[in-house]
PDB file of N, CA and C in Angstrom:
ATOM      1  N   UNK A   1       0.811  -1.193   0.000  1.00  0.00           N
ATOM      2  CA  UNK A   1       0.000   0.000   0.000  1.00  0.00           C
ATOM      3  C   UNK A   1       0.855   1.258   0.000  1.00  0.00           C
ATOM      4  N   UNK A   2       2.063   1.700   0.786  1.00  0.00           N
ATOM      5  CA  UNK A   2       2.688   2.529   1.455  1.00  0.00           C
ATOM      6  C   UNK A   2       3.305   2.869  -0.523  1.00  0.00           C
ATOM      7  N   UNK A   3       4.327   1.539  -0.891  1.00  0.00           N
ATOM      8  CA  UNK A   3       4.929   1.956  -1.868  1.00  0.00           C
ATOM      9  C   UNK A   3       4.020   2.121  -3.356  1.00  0.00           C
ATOM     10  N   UNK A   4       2.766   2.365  -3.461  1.00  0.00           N
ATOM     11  CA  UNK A   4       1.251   2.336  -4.505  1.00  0.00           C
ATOM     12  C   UNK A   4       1.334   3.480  -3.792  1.00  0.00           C
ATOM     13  N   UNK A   5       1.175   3.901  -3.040  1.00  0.00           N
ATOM     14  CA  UNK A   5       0.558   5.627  -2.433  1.00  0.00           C
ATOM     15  C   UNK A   5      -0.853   5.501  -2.189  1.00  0.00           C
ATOM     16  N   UNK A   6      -1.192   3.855  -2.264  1.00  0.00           N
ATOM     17  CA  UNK A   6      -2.769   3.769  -1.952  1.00  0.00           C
ATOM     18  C   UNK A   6      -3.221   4.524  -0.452  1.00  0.00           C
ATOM     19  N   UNK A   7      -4.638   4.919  -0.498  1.00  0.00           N
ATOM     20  CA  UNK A   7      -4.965   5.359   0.109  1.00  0.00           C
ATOM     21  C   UNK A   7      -6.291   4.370   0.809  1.00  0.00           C
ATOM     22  N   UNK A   8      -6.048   4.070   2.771  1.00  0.00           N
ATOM     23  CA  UNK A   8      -6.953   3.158   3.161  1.00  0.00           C
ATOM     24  C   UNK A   8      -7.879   4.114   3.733  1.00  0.00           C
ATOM     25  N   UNK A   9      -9.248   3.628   2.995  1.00  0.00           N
ATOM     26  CA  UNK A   9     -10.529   4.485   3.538  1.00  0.00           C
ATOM     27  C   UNK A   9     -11.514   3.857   4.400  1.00  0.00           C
ATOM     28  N   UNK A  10     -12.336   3.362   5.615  1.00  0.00           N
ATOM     29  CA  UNK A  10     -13.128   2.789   5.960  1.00  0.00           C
ATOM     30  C   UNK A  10     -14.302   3.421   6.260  1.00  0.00           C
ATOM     31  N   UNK A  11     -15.236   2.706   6.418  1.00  0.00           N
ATOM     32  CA  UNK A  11     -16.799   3.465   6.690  1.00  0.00           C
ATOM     33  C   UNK A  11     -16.364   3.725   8.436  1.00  0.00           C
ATOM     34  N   UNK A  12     -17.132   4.681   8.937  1.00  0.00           N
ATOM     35  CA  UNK A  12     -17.113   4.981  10.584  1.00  0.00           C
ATOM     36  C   UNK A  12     -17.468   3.766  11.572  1.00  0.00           C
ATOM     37  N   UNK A  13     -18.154   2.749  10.632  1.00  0.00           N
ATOM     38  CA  UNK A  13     -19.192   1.527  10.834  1.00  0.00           C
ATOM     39  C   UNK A  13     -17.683   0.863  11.723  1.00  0.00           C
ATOM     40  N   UNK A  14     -17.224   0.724  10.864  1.00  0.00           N
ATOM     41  CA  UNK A  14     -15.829   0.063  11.157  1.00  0.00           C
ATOM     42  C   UNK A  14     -15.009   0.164  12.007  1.00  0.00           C
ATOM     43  N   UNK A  15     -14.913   1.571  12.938  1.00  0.00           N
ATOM     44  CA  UNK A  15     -14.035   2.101  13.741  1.00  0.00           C
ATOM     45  C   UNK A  15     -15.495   1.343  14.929  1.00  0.00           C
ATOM     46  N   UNK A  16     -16.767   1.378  15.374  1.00  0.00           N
ATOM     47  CA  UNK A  16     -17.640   1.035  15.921  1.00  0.00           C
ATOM     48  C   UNK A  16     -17.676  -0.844  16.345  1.00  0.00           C
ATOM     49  N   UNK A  17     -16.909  -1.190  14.989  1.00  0.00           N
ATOM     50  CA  UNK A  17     -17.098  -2.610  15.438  1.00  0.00           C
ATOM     51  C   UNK A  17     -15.473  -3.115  16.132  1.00  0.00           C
ATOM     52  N   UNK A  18     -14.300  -2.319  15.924  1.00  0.00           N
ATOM     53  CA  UNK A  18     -13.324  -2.466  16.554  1.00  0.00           C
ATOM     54  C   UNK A  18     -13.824  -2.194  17.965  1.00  0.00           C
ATOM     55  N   UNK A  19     -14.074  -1.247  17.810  1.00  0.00           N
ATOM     56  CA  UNK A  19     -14.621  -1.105  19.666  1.00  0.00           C
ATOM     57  C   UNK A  19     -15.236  -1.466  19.944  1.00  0.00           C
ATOM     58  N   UNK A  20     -16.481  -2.220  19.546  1.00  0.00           N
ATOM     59  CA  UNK A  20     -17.440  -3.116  20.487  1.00  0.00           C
ATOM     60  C   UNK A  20     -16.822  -4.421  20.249  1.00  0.00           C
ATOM     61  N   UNK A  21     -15.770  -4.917  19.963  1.00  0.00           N
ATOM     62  CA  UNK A  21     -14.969  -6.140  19.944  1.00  0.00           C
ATOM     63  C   UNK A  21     -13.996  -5.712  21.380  1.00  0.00           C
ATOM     64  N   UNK A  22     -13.651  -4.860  21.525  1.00  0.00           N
ATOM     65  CA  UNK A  22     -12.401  -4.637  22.353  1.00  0.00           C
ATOM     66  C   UNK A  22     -13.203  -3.986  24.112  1.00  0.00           C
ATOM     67  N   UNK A  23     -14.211  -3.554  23.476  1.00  0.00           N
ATOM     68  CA  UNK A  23     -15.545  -3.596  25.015  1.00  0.00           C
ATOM     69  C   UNK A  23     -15.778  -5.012  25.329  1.00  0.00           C
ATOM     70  N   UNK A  24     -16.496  -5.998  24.547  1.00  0.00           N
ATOM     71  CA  UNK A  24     -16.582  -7.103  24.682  1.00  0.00           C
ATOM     72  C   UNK A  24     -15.704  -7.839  25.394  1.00  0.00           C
ATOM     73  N   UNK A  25     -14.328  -7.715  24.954  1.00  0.00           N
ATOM     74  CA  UNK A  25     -13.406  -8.251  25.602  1.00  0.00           C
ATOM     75  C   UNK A  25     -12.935  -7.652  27.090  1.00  0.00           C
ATOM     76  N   UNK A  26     -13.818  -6.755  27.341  1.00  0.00           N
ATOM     77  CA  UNK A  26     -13.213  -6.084  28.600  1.00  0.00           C
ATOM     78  C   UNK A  26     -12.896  -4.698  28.837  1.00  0.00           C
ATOM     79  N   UNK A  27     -12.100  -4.416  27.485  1.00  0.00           N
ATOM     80  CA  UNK A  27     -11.302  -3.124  27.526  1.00  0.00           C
ATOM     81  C   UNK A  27     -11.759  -1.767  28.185  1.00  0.00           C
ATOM     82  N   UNK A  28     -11.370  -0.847  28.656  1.00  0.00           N
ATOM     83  CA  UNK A  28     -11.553   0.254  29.231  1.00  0.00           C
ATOM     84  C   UNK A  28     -11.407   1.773  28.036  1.00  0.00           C
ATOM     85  N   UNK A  29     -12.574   2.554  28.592  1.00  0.00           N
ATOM     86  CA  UNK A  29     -12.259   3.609  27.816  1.00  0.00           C
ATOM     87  C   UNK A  29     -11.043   4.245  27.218  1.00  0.00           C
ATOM     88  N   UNK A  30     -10.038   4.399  28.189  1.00  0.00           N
ATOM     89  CA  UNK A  30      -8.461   4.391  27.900  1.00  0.00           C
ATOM     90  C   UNK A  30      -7.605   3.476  26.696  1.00  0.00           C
ATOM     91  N   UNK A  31      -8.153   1.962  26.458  1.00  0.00           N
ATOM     92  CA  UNK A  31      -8.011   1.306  25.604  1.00  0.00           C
ATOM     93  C   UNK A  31      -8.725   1.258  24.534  1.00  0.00           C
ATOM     94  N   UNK A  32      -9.646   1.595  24.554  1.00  0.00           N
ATOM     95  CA  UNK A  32     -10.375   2.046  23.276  1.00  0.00           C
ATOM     96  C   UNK A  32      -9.419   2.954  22.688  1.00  0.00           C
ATOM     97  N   UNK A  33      -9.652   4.366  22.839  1.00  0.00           N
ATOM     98  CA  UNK A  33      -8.815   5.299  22.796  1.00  0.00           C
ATOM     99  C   UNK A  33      -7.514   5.190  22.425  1.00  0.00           C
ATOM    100  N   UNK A  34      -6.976   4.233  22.922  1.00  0.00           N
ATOM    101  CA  UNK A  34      -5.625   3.869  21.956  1.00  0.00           C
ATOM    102  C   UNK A  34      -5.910   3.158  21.195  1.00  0.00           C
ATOM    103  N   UNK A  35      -6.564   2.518  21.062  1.00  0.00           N
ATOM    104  CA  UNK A  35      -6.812   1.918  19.630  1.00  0.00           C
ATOM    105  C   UNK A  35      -8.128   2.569  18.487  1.00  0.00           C
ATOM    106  N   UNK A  36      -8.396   3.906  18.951  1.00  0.00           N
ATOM    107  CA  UNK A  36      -9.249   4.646  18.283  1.00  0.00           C
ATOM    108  C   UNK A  36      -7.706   5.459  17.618  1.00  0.00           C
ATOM    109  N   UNK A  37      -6.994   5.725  18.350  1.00  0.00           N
ATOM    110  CA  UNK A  37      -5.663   6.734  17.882  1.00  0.00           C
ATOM    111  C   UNK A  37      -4.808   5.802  17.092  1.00  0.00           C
ATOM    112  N   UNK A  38      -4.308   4.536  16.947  1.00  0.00           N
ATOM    113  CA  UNK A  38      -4.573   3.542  15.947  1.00  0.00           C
ATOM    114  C   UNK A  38      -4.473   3.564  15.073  1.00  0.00           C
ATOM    115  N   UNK A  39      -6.172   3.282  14.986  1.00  0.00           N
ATOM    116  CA  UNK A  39      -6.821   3.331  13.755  1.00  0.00           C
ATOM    117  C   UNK A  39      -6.840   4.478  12.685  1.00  0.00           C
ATOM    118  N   UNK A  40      -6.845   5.913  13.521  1.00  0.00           N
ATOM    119  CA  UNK A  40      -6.598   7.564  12.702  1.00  0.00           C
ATOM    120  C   UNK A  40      -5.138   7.286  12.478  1.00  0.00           C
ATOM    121  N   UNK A  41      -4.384   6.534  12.607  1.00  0.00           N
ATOM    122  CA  UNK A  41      -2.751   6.944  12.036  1.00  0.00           C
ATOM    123  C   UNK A  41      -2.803   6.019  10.685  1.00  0.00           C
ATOM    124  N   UNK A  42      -3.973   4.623  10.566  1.00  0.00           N
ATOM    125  CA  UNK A  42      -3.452   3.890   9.414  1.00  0.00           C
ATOM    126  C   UNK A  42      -4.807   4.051   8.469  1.00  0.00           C
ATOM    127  N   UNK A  43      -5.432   4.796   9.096  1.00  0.00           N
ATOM    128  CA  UNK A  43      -6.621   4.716   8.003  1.00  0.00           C
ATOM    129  C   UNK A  43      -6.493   6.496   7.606  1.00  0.00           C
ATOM    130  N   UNK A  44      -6.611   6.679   6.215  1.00  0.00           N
ATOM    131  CA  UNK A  44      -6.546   7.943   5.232  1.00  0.00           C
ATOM    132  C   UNK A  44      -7.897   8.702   5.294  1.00  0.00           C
ATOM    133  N   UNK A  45      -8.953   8.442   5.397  1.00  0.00           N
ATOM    134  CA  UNK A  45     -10.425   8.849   5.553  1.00  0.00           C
ATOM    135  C   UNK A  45     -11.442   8.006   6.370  1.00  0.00           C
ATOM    136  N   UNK A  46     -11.982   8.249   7.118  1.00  0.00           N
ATOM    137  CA  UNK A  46     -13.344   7.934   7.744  1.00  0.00           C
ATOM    138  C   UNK A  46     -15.119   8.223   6.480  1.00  0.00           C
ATOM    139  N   UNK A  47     -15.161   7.341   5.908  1.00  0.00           N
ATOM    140  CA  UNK A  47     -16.251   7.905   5.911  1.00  0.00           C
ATOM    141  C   UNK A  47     -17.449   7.854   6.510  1.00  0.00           C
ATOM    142  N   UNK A  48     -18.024   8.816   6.569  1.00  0.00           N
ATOM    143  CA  UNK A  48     -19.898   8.848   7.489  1.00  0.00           C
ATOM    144  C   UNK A  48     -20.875   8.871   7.042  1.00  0.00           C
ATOM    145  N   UNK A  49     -21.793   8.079   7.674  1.00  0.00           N
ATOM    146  CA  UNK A  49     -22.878   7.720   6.805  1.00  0.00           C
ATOM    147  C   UNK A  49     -24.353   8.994   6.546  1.00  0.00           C
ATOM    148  N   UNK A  50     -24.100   9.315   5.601  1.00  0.00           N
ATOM    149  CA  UNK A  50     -24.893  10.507   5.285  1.00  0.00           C
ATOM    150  C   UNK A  50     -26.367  10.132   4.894  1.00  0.00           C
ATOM    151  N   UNK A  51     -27.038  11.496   4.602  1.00  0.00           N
ATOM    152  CA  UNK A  51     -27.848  11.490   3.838  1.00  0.00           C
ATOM    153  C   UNK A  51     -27.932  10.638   2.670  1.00  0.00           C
ATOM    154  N   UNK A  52     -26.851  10.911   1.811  1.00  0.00           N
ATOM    155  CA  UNK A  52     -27.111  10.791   0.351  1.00  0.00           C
ATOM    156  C   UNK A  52     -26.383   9.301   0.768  1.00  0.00           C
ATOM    157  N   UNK A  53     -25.424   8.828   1.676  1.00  0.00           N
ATOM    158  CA  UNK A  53     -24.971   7.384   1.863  1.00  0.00           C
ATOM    159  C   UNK A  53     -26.183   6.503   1.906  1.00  0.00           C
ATOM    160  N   UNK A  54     -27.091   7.079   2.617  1.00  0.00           N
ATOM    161  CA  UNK A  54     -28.165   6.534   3.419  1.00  0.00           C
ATOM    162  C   UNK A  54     -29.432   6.147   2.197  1.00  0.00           C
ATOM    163  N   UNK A  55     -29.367   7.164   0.991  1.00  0.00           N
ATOM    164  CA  UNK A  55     -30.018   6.510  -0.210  1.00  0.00           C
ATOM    165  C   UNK A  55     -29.077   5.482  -0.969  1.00  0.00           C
ATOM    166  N   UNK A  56     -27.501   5.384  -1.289  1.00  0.00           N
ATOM    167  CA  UNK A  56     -27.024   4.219  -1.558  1.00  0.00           C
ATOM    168  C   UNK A  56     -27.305   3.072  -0.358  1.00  0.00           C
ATOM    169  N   UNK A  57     -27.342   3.083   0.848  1.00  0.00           N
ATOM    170  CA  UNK A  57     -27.423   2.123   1.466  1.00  0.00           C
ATOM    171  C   UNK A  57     -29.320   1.343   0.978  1.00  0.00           C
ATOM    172  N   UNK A  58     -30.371   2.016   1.035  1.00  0.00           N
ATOM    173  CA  UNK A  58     -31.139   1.738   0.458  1.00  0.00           C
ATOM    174  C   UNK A  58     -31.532   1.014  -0.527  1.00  0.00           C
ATOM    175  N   UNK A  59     -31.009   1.637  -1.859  1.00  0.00           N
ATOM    176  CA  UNK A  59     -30.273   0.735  -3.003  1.00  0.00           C
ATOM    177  C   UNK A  59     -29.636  -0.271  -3.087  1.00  0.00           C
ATOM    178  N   UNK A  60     -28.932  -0.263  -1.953  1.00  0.00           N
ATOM    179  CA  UNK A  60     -28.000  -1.920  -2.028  1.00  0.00           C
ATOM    180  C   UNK A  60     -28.603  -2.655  -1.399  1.00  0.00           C
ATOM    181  N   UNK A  61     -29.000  -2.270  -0.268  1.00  0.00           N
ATOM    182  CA  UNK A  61     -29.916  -3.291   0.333  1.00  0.00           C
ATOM    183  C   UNK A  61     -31.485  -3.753   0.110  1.00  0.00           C
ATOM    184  N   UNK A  62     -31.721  -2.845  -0.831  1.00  0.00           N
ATOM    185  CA  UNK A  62     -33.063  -3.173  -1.833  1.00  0.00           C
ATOM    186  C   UNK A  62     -33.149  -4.161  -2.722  1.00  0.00           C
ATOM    187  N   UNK A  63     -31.904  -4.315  -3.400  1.00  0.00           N
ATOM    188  CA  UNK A  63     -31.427  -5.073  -4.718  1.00  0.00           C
ATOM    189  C   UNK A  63     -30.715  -6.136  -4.074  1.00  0.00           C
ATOM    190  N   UNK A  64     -29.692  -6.375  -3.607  1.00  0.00           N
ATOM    191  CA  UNK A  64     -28.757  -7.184  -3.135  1.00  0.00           C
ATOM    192  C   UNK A  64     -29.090  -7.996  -1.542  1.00  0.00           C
ATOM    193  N   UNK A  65     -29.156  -9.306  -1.084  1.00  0.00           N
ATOM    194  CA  UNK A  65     -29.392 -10.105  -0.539  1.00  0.00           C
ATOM    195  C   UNK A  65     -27.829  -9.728   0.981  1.00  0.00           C
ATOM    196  N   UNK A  66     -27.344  -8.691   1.227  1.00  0.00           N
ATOM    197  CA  UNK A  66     -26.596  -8.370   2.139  1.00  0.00           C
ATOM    198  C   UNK A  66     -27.335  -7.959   3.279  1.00  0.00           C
ATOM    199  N   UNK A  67     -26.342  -8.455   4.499  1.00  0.00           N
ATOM    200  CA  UNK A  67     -26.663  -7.749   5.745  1.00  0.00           C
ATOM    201  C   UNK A  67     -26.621  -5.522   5.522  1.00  0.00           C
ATOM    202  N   UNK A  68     -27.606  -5.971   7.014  1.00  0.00           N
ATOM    203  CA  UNK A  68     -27.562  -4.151   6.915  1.00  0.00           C
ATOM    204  C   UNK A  68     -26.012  -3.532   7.073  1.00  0.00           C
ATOM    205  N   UNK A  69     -25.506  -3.901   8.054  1.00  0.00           N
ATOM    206  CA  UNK A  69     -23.723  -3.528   8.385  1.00  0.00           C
ATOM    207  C   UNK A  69     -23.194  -4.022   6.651  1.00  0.00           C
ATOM    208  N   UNK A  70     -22.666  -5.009   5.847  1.00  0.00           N
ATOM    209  CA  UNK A  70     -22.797  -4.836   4.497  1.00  0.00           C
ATOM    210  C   UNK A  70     -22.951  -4.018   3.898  1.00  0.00           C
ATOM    211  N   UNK A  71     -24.359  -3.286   3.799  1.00  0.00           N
ATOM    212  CA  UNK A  71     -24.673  -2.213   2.839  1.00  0.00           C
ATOM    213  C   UNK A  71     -24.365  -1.347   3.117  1.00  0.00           C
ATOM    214  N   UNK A  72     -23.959  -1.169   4.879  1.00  0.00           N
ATOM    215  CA  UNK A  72     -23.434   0.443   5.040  1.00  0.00           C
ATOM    216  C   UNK A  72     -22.106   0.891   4.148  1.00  0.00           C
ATOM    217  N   UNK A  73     -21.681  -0.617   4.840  1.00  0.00           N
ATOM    218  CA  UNK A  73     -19.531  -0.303   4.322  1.00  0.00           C
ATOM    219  C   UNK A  73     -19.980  -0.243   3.023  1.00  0.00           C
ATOM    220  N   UNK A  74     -20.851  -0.882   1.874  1.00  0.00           N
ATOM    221  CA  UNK A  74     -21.003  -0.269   0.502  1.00  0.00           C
ATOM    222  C   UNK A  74     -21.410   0.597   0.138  1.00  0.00           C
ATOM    223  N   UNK A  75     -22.070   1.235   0.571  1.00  0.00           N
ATOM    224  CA  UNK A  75     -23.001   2.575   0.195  1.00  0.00           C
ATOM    225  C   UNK A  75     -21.661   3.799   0.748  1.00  0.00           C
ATOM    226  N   UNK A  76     -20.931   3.345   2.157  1.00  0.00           N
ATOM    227  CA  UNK A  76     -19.563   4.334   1.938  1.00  0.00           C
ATOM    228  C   UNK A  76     -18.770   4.226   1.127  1.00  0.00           C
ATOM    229  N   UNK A  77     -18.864   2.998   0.894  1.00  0.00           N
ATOM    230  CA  UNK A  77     -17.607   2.945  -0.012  1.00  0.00           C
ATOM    231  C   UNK A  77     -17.982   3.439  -1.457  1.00  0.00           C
ATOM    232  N   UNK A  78     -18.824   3.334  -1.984  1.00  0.00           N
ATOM    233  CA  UNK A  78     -19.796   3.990  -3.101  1.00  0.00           C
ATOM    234  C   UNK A  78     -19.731   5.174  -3.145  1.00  0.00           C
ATOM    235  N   UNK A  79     -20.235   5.902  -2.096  1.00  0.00           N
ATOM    236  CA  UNK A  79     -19.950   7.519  -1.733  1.00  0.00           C
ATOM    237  C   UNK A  79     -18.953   8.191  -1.933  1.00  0.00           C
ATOM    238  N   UNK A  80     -17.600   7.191  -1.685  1.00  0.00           N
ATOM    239  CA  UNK A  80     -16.255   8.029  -1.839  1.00  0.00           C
ATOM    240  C   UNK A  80     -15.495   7.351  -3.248  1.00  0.00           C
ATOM    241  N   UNK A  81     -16.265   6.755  -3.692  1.00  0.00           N
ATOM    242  CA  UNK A  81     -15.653   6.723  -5.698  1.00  0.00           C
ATOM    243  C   UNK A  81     -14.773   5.819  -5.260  1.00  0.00           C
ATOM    244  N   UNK A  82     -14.827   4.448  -4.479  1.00  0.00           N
ATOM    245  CA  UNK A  82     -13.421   3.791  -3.961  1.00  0.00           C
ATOM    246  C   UNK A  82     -13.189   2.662  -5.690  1.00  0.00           C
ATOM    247  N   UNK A  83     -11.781   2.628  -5.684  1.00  0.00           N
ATOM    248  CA  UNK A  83     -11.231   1.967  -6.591  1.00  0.00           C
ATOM    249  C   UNK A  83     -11.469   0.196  -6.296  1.00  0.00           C
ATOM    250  N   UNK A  84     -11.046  -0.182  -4.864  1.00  0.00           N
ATOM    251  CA  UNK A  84     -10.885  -1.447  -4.796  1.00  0.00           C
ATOM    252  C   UNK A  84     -11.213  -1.654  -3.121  1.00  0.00           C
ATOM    253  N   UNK A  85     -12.653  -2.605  -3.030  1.00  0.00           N
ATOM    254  CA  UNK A  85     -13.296  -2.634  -1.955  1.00  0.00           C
ATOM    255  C   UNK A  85     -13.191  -4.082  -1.721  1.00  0.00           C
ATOM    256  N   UNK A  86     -12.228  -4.241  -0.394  1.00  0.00           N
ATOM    257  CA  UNK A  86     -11.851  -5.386   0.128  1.00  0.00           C
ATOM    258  C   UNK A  86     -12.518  -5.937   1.292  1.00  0.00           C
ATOM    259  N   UNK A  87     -13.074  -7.213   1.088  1.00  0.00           N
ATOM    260  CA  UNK A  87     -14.038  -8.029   1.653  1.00  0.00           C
ATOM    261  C   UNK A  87     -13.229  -9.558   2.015  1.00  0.00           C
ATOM    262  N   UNK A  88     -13.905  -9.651   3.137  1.00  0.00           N
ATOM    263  CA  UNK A  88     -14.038 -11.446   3.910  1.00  0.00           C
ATOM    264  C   UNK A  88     -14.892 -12.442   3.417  1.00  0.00           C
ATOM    265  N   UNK A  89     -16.255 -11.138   2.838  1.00  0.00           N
ATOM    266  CA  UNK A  89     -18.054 -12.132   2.427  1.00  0.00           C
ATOM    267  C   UNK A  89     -17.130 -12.510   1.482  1.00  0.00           C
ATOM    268  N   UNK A  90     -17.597 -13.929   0.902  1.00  0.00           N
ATOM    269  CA  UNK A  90     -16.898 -14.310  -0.662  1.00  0.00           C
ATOM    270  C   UNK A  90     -18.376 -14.452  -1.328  1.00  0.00           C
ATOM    271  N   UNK A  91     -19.671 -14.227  -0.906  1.00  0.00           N
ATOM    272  CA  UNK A  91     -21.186 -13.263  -1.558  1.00  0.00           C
ATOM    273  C   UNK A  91     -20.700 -12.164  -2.260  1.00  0.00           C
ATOM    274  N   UNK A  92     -19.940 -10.801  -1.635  1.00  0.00           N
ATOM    275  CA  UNK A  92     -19.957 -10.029  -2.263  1.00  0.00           C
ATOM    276  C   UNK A  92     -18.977  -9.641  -3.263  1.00  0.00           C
ATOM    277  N   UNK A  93     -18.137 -10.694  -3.140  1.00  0.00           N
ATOM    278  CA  UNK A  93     -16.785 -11.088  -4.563  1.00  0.00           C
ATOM    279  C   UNK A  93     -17.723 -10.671  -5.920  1.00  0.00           C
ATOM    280  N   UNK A  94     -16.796  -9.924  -6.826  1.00  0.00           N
ATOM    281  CA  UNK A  94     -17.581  -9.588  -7.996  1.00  0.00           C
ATOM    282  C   UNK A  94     -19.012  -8.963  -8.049  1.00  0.00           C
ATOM    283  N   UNK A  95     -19.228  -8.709  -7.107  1.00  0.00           N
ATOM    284  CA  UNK A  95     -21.053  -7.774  -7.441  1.00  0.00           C
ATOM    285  C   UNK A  95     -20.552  -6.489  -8.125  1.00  0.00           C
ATOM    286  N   UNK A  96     -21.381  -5.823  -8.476  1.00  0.00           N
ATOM    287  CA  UNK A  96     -21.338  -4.595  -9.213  1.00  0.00           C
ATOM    288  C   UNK A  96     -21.758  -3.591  -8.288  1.00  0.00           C
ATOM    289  N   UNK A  97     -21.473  -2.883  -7.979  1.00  0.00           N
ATOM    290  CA  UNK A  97     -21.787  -1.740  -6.819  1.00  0.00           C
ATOM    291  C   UNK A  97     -21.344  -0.300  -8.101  1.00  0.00           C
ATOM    292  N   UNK A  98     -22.865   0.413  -8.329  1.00  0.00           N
ATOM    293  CA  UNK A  98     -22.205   1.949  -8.841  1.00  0.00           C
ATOM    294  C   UNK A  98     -21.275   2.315  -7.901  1.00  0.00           C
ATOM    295  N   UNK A  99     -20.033   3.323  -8.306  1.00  0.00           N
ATOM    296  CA  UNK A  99     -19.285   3.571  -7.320  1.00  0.00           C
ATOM    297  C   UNK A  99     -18.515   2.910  -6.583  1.00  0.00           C
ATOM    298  N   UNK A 100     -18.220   2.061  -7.001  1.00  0.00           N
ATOM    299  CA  UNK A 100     -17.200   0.993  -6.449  1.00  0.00           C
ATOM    300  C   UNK A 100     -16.660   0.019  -8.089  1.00  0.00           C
ATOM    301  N   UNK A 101     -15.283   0.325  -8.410  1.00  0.00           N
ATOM    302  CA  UNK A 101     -14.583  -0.663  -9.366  1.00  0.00           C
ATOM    303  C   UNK A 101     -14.599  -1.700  -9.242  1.00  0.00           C
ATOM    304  N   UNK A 102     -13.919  -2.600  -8.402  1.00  0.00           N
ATOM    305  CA  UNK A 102     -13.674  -3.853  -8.209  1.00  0.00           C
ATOM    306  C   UNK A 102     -13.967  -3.739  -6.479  1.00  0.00           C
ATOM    307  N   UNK A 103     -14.749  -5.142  -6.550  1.00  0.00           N
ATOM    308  CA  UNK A 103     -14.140  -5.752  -5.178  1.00  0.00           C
ATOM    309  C   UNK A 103     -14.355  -7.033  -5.050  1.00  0.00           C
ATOM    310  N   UNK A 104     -13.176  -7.353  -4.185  1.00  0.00           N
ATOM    311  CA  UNK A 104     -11.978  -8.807  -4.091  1.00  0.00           C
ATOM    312  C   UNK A 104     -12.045  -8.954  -2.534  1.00  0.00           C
ATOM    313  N   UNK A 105     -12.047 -10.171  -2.442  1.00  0.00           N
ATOM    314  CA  UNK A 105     -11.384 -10.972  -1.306  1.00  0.00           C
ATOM    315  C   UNK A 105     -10.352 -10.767  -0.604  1.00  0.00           C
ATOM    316  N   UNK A 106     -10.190 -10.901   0.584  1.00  0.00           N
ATOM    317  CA  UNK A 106      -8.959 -10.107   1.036  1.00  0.00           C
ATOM    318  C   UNK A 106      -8.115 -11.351   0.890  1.00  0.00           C
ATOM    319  N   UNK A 107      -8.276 -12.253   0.168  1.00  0.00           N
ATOM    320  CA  UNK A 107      -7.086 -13.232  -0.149  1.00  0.00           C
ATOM    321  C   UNK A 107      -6.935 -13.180  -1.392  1.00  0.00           C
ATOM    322  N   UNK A 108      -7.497 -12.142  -2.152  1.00  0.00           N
ATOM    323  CA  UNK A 108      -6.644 -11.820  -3.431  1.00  0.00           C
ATOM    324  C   UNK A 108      -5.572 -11.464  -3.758  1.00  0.00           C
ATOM    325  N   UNK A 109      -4.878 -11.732  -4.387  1.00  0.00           N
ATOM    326  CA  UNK A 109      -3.372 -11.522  -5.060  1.00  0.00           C
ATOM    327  C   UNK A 109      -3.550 -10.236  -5.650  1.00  0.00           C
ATOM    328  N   UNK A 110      -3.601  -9.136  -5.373  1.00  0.00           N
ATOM    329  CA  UNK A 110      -4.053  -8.072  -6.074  1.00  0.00           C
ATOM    330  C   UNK A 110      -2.478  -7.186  -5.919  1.00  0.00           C
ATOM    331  N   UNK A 111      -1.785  -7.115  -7.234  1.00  0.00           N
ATOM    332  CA  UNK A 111      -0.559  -6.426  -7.185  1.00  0.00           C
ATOM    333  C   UNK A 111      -0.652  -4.951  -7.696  1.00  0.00           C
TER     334      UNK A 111
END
């Protein structure tokens, strides 16, 4: 990524489920917090789920057989024109999302 100059973008959704993983486990506000400060050093943009996100989220989840958390991270990722939207679902391997180029498996070979 570093030597591409790629840029890592996540939905806000995302910073929400790190921390209710790390509450779950126990963690204290203080530990959140470092791992909220983290996350702002390796991620390039936050995006938030807007208005106009909130009609792509609609859309995807109108048409497409995804969870609601799913359609959020797509409808952000849609929102911000992302090039290459990396996924665990191997459902959402190859769908067509306006606003989104490709998206791959995070065990893709993608050079």
């Amino acid at each position: 990524m570093q030597e591409r100059n790629d840029r890592l973008i996540t939905a806000a959704l995302a910073f929400g489920e790190v921390f209710a993983g790390a509450y779950r486990r126990g963690a204290n506000q203080e530990r959140v917090q470092k791992a909220k400060a983290e996350l702002e050093i390796a991620v390039s943009e936050v995006i938030p789920f807007t208005s106009e996100t909130a009609d792509l989220y609609g859309r995807i989840r109108g048409s497409l057989r995804v969870s609601s958390a799913e359609a959020i991270h797509l409808a952000c990722a849609a929102s911000a024109g992302t090039d290459l939207f990396l996924t665990h679902d191997k459902n959402l391997v190859g769908k067509v999302i306006p606003g989104i180029q490709f998206i791959a498996g995070l065990d893709s070979n993608i050079l």
